[in-house]
C-alpha atoms as a PDB file:
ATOM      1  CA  UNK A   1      76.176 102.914  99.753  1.00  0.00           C
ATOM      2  CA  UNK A   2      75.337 106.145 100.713  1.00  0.00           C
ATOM      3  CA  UNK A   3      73.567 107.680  97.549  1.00  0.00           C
ATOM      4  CA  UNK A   4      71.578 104.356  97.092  1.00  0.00           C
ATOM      5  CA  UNK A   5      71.094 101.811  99.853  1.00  0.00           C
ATOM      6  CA  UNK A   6      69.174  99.224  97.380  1.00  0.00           C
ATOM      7  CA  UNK A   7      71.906  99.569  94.462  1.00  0.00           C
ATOM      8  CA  UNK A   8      72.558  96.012  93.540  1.00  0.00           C
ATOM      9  CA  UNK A   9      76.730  95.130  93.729  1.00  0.00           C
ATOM     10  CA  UNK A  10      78.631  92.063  92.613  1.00  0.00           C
ATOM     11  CA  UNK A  11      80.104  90.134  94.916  1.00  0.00           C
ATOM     12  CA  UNK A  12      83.781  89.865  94.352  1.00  0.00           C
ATOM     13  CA  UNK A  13      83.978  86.245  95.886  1.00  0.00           C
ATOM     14  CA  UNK A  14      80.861  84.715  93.809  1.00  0.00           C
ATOM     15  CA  UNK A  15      79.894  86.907  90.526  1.00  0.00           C
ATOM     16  CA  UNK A  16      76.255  84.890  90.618  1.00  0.00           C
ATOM     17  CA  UNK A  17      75.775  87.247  94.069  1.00  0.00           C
ATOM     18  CA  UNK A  18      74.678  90.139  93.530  1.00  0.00           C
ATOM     19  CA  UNK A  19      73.657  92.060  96.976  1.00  0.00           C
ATOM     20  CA  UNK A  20      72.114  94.891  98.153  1.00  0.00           C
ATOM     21  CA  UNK A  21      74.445  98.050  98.942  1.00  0.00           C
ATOM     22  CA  UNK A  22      73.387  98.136 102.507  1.00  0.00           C
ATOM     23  CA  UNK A  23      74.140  94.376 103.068  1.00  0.00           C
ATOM     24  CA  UNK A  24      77.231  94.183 101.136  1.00  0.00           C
ATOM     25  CA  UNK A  25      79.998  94.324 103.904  1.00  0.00           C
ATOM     26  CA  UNK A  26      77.765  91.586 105.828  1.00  0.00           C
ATOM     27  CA  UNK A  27      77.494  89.712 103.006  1.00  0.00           C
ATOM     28  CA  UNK A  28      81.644  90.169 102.152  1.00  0.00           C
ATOM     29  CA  UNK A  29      82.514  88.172 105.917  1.00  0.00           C
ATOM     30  CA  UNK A  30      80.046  85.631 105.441  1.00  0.00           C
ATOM     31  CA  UNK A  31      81.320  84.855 101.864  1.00  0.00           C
ATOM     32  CA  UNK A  32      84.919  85.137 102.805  1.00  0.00           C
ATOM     33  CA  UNK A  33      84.542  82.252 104.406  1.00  0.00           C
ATOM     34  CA  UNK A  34      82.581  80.681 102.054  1.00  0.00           C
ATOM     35  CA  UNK A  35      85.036  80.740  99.477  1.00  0.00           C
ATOM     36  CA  UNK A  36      88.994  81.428 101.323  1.00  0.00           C
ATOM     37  CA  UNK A  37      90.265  80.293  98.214  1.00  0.00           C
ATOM     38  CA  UNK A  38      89.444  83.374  96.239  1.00  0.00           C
ATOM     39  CA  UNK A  39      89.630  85.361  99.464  1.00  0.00           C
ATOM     40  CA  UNK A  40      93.545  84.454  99.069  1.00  0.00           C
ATOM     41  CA  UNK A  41      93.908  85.417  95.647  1.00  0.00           C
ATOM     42  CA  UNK A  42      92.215  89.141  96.629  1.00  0.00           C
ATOM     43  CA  UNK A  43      93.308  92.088  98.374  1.00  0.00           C
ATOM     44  CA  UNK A  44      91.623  94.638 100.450  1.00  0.00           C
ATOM     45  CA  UNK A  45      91.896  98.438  99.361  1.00  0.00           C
ATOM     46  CA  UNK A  46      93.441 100.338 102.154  1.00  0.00           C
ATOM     47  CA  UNK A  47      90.909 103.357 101.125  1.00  0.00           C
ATOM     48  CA  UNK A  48      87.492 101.205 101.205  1.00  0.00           C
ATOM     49  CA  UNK A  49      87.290  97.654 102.830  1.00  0.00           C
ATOM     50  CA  UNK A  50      83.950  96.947 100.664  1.00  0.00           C
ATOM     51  CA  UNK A  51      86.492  96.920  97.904  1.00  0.00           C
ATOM     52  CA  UNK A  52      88.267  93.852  96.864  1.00  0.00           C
ATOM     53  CA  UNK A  53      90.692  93.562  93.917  1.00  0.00           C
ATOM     54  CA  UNK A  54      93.077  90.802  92.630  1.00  0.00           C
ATOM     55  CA  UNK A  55      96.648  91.266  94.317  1.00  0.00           C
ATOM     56  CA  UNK A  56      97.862  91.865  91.055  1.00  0.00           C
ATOM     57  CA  UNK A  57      95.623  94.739  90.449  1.00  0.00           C
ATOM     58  CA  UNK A  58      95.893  96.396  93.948  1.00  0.00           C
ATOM     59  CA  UNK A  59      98.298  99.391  93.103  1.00  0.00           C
ATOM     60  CA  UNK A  60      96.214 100.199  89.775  1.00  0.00           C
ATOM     61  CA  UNK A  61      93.356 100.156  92.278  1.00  0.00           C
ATOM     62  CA  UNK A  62      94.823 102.386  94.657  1.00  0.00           C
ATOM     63  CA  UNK A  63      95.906 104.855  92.112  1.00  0.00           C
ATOM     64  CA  UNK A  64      92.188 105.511  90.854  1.00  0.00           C
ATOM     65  CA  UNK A  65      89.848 104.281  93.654  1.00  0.00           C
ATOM     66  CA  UNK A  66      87.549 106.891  94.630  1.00  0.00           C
ATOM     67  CA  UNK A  67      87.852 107.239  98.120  1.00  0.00           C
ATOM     68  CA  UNK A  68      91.189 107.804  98.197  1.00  0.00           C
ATOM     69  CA  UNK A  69      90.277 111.842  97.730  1.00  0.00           C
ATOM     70  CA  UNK A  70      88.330 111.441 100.641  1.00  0.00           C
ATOM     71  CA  UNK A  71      90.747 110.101 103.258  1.00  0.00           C
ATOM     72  CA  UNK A  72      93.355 112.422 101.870  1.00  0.00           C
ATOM     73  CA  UNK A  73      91.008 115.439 102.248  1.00  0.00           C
ATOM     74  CA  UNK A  74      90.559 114.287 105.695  1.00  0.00           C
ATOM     75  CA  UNK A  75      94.142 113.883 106.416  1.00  0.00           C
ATOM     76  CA  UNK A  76      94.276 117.428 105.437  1.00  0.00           C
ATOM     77  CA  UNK A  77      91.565 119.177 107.373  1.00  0.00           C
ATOM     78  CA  UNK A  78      92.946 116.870 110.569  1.00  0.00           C
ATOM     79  CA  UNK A  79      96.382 118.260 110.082  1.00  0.00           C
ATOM     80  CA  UNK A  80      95.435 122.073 109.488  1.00  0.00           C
ATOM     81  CA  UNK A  81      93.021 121.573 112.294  1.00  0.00           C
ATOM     82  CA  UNK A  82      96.034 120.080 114.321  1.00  0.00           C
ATOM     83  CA  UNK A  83      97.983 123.420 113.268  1.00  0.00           C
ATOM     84  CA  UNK A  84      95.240 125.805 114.043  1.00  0.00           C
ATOM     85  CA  UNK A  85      95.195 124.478 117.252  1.00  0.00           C
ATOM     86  CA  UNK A  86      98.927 124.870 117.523  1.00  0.00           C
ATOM     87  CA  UNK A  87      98.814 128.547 117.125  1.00  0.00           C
ATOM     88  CA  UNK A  88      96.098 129.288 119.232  1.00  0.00           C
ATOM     89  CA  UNK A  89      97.811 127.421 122.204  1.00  0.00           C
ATOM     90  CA  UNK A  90      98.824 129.616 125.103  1.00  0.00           C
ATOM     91  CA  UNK A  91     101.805 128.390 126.566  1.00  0.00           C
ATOM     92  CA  UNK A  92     101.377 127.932 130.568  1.00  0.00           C
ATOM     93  CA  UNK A  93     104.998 126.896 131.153  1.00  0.00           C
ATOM     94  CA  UNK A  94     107.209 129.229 133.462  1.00  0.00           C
ATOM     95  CA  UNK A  95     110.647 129.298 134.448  1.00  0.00           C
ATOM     96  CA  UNK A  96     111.037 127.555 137.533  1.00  0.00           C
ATOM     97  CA  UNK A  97     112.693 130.071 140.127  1.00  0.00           C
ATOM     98  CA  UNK A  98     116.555 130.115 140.270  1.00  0.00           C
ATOM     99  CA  UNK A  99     118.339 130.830 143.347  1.00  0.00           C
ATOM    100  CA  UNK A 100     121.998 131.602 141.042  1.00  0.00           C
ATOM    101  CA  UNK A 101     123.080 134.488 140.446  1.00  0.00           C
ATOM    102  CA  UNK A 102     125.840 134.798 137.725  1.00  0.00           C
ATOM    103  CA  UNK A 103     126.889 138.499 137.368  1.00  0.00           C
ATOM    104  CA  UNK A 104     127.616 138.560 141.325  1.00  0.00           C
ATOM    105  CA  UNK A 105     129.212 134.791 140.905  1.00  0.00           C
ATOM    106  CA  UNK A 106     131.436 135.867 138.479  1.00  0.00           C
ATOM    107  CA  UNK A 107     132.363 139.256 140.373  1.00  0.00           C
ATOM    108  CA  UNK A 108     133.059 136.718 143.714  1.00  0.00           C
ATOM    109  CA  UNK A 109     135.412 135.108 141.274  1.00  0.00           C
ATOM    110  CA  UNK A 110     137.151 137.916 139.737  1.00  0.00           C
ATOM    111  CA  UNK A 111     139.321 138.309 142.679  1.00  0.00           C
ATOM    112  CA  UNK A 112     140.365 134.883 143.203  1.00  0.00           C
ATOM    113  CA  UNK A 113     143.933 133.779 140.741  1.00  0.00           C
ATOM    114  CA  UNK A 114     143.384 131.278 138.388  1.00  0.00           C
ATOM    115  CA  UNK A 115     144.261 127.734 138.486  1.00  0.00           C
ATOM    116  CA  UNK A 116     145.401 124.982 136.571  1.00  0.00           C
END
């Protein structure tokens, strides 16, 4: 935890642990394996990994977690940085040169009958 390293938190897999902030995602692999029973019976939020939830209660979650604000905030400024840099691209490309030359093509042709 950013605010509070030392901020005690539960540990979803055994509610006896409780562990500091800063240890907490070692502490959520080496439980995980303690316990893959309730590991099975949990899900992961797709917005924080520290967070685990029932399956069940996984959409609920996802609806209000937190940090869902910040990824979408950060979708945004990567897509209006993606369109700023959009606009401010010169284009390089140029025509390649062309050897035709319709209008007198097309006068060559005038002459000439047409045929089926």
């Amino acid at each position: 935890d950013v605010l509070d390293p030392e901020r005690l938190i539960q540990c979803p897999y055994n509610k006896h642990h409780r562990i500091r902030a800063c240890r907490f995602p070692y502490h959520l692999v080496k439980c995980r394996k303690s316990y893959p029973e309730v590991a099975k019976e949990l899900a992961t939020c797709p917005f924080n990994a520290r967070h685990l939830v029932p399956q069940a209660d996984l959409s609920d979650h996802i609806t209000k977690c937190d940090d869902r604000g910040f990824i979408e905030q950060d979708i945004v400024n990567q897509f209006s940085g993606f369109q700023r840099e959009q606009m401010n691209a010169v284009s390089t490309w140029q025509a390649p040169p062309c050897e035709e030359d319709w209008e007198t093509e097309s006068l060559e042709q005038s002459d000439s009958p047409f045929v089926w």
